[in-house]
N, C-alpha and C. Protein backbone atom coordinates (compact mmCIF):
# COMPACT_ATOMS: atom_id res chain seq x y z
N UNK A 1 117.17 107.77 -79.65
CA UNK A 1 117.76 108.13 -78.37
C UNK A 1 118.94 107.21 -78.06
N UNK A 2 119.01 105.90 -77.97
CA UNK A 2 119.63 104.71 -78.00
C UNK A 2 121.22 105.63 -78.56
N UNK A 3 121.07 105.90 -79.82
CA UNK A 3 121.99 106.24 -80.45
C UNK A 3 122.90 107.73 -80.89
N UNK A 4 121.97 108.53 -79.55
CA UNK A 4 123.03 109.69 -79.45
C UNK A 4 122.08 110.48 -80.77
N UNK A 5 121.24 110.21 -81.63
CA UNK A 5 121.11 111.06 -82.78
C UNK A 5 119.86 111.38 -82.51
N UNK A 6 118.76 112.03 -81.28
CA UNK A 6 117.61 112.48 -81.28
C UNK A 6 117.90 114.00 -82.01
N UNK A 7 116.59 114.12 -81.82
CA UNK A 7 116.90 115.74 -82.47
C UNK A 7 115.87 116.72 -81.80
N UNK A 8 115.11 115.93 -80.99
CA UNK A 8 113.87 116.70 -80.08
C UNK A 8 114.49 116.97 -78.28
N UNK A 9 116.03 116.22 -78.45
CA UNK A 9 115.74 116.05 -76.68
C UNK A 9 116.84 117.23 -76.55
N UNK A 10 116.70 118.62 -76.34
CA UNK A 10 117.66 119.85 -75.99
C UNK A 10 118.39 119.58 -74.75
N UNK A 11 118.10 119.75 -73.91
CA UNK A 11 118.62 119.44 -72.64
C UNK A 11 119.83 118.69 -72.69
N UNK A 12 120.99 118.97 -72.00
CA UNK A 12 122.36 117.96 -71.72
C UNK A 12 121.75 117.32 -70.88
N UNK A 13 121.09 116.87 -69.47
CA UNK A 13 120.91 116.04 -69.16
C UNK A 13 119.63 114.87 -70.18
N UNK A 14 119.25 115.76 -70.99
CA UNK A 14 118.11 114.20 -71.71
C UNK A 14 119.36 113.10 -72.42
N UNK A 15 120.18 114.07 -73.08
CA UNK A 15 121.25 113.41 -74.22
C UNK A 15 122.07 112.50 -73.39
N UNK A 16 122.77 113.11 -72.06
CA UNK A 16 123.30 111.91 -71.27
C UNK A 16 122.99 110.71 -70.99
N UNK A 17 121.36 110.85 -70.14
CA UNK A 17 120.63 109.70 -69.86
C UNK A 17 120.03 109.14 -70.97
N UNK A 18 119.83 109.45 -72.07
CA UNK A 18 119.49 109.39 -73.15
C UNK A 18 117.65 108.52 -72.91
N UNK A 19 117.11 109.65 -72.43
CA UNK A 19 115.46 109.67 -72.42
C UNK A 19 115.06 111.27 -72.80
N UNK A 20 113.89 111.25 -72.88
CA UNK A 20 113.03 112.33 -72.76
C UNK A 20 112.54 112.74 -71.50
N UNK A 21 112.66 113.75 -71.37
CA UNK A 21 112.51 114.84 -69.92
C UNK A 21 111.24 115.90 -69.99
N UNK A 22 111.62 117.06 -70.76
CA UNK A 22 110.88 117.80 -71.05
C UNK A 22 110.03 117.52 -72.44
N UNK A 23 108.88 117.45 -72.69
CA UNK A 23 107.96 117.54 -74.28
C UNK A 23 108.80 118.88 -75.21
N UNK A 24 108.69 118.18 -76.16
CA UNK A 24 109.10 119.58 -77.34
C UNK A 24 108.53 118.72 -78.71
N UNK A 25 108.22 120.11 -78.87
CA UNK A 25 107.35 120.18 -80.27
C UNK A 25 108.43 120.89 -81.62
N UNK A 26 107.85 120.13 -82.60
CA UNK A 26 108.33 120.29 -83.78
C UNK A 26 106.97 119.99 -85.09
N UNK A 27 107.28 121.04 -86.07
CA UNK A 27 106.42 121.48 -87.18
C UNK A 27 107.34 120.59 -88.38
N UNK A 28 106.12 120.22 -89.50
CA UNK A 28 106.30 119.75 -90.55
C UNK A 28 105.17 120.04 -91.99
N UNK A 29 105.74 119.73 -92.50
CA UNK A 29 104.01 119.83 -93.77
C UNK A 29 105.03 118.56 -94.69
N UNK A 30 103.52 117.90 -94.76
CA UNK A 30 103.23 116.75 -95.20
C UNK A 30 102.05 116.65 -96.32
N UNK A 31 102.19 116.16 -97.48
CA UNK A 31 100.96 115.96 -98.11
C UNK A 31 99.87 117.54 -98.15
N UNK A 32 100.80 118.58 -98.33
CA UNK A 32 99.55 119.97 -97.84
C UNK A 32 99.15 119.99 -96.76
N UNK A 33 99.97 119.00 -95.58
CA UNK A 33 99.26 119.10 -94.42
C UNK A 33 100.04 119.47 -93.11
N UNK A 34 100.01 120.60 -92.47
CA UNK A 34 101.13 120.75 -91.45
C UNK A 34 100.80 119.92 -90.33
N UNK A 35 101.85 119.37 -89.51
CA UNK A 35 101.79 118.43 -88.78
C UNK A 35 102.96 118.84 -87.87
N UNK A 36 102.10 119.10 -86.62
CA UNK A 36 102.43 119.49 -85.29
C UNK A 36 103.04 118.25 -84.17
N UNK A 37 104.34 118.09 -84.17
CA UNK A 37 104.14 116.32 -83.40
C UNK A 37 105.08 117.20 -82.32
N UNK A 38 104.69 116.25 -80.91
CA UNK A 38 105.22 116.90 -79.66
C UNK A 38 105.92 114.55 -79.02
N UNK A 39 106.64 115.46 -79.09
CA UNK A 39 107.46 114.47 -78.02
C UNK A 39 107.37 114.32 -76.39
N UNK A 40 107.06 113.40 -76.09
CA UNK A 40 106.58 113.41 -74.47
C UNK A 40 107.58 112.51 -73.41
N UNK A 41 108.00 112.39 -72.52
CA UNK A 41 108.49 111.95 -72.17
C UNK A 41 107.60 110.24 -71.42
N UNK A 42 108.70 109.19 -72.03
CA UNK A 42 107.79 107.64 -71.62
C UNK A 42 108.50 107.26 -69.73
N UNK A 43 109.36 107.96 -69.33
CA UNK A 43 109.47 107.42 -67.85
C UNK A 43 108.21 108.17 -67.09
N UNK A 44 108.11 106.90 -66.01
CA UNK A 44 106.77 107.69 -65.01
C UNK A 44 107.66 108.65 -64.42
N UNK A 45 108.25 109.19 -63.76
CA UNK A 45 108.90 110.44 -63.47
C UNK A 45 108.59 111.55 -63.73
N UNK A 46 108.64 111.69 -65.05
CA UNK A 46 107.79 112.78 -65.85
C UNK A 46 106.42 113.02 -66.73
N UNK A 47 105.67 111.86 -65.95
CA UNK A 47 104.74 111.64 -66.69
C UNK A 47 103.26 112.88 -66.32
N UNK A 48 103.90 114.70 -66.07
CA UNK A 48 102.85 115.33 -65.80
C UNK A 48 103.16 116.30 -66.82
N UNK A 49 104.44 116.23 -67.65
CA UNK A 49 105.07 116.50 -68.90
C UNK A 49 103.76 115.71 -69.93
N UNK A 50 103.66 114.61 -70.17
CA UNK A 50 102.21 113.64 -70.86
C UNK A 50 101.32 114.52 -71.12
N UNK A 51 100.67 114.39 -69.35
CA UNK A 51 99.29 114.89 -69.13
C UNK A 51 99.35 115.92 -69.83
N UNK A 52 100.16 117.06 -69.58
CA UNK A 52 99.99 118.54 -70.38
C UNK A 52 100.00 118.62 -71.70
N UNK A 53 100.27 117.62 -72.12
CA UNK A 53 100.39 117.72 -73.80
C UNK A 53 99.28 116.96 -74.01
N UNK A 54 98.53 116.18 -74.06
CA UNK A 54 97.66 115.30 -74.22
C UNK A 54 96.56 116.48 -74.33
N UNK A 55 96.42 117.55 -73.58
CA UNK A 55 95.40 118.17 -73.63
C UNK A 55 95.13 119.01 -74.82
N UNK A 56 96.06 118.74 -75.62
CA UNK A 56 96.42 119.73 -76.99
C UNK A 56 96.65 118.88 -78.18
N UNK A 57 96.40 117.52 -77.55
CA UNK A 57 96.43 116.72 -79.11
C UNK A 57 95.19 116.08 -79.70
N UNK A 58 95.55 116.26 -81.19
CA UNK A 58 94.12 115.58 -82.06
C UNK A 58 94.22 114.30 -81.82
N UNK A 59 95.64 113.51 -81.79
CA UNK A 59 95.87 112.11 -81.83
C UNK A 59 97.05 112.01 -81.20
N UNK A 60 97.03 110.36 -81.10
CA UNK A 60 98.50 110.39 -80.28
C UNK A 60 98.97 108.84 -81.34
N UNK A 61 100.31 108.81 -80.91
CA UNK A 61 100.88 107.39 -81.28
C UNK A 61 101.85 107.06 -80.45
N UNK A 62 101.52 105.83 -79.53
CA UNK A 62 102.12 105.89 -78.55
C UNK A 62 102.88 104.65 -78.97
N UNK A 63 104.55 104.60 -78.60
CA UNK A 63 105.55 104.02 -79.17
C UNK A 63 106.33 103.00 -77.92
N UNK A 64 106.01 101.63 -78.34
CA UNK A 64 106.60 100.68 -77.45
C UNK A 64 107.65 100.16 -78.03
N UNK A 65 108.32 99.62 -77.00
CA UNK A 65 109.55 99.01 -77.13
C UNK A 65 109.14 97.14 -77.78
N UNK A 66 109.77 97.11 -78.10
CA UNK A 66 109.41 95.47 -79.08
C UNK A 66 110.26 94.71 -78.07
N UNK A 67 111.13 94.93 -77.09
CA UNK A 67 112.16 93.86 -76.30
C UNK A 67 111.33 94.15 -74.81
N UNK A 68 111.35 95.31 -74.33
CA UNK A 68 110.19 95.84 -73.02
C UNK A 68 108.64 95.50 -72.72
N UNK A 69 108.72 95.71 -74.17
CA UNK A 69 106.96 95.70 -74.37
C UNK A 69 106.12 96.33 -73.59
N UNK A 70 104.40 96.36 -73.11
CA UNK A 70 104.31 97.41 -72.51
C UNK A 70 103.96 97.26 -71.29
N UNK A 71 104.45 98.94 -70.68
CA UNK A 71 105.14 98.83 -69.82
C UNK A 71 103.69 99.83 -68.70
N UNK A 72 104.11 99.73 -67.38
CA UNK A 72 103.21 100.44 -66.56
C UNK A 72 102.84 102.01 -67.00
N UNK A 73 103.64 102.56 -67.27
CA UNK A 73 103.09 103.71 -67.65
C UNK A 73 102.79 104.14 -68.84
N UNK A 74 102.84 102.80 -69.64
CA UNK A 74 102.20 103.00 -71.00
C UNK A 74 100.96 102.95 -70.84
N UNK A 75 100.33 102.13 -69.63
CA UNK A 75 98.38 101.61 -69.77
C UNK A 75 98.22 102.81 -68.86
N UNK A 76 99.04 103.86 -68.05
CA UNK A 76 98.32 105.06 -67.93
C UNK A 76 98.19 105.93 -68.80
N UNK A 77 98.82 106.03 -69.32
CA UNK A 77 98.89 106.77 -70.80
C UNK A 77 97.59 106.89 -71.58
N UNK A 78 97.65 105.50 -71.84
CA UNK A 78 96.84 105.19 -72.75
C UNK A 78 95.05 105.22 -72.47
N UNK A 79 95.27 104.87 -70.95
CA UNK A 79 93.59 105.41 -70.66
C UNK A 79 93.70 106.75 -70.12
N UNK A 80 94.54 107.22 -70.04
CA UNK A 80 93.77 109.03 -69.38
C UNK A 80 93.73 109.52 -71.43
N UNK A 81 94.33 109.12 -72.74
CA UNK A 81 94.11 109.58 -73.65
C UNK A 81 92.69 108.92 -74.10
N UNK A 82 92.44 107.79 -73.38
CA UNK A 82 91.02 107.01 -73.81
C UNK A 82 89.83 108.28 -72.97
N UNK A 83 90.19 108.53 -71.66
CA UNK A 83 89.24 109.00 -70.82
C UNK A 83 89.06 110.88 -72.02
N UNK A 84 89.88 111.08 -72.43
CA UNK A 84 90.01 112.59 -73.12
C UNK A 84 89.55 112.33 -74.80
N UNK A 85 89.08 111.13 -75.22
CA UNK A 85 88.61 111.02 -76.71
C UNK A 85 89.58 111.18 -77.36
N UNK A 86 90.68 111.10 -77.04
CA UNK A 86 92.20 110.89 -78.36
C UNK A 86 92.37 109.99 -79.11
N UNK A 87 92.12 110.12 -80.11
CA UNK A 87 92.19 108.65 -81.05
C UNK A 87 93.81 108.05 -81.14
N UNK A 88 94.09 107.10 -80.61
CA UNK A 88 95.56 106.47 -80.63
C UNK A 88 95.29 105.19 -81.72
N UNK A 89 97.10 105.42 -81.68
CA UNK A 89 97.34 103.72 -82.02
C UNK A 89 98.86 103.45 -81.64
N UNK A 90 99.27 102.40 -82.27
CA UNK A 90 100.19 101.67 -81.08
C UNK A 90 101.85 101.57 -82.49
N UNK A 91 102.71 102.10 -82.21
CA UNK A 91 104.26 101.73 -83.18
C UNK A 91 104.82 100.60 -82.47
N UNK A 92 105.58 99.66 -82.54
CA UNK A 92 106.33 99.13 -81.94
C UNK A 92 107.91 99.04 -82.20
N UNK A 93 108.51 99.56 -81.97
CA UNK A 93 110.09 99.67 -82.46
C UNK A 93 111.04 98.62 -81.69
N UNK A 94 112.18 98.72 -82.38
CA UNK A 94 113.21 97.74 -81.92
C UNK A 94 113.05 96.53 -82.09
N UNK A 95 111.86 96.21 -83.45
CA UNK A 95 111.92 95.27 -83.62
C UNK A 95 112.70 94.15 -84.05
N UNK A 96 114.06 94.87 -84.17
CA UNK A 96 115.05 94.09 -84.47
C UNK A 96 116.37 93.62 -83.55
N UNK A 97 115.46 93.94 -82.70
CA UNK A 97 116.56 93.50 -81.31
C UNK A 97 116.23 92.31 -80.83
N UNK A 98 117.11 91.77 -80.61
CA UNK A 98 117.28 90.45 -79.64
C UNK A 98 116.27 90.52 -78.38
N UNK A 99 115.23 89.44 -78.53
CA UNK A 99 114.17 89.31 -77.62
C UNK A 99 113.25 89.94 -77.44
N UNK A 100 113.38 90.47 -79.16
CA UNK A 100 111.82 91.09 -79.12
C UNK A 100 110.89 90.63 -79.49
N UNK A 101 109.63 90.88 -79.58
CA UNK A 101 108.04 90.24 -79.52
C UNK A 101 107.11 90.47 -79.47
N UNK A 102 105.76 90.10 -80.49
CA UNK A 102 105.11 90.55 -80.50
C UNK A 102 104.28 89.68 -79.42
């Protein structure tokens, strides 16, 4: 997003502000295995965009910032997918930015 090159965010206003707004889904096959991944939006603003997708996933991987780290609406996230039996785990990106940390 950072860099103008998403490929999930349609909307002219996501690409401007350069976040996620609306969820969109995209198909793959992997290993004989098709793989359904939906993009959700991480501002609380849109976080009823989340909820609706959460209800349709086997798993989630929820993606923090390595300079932000995590953030308030990541620990809602993460327990309404605890309260629904979603098996998560945690990416951390930007790890190569200035003041990031584990």
């Amino acid at each position: 997003i950072d860099e103008g090159t998403t490929t999930m965010d349609y909307m002219k206003q996501e690409r401007e502000r350069g976040i996620t707004i609306r969820s969109a889904a995209i198909s793959f096959n992997w290993n004989k295995c098709q793989i359904n991944l939906i993009d959700t939006p991480g501002h609380v603003d849109f976080s009823g965009e989340v909820a609706r997708s959460l209800r349709v996933l086997d798993g989630a991987v929820t993606i923090l910032d390595g300079v932000k780290g995590v953030e308030a609406q990541t620990l809602k996230v993460w327990e309404l997918a605890t309260k629904r039996n979603i098996p998560k785990l945690c990416f951390i990106n930007k790890m190569d930015r200035i003041g990031s940390s584990l």
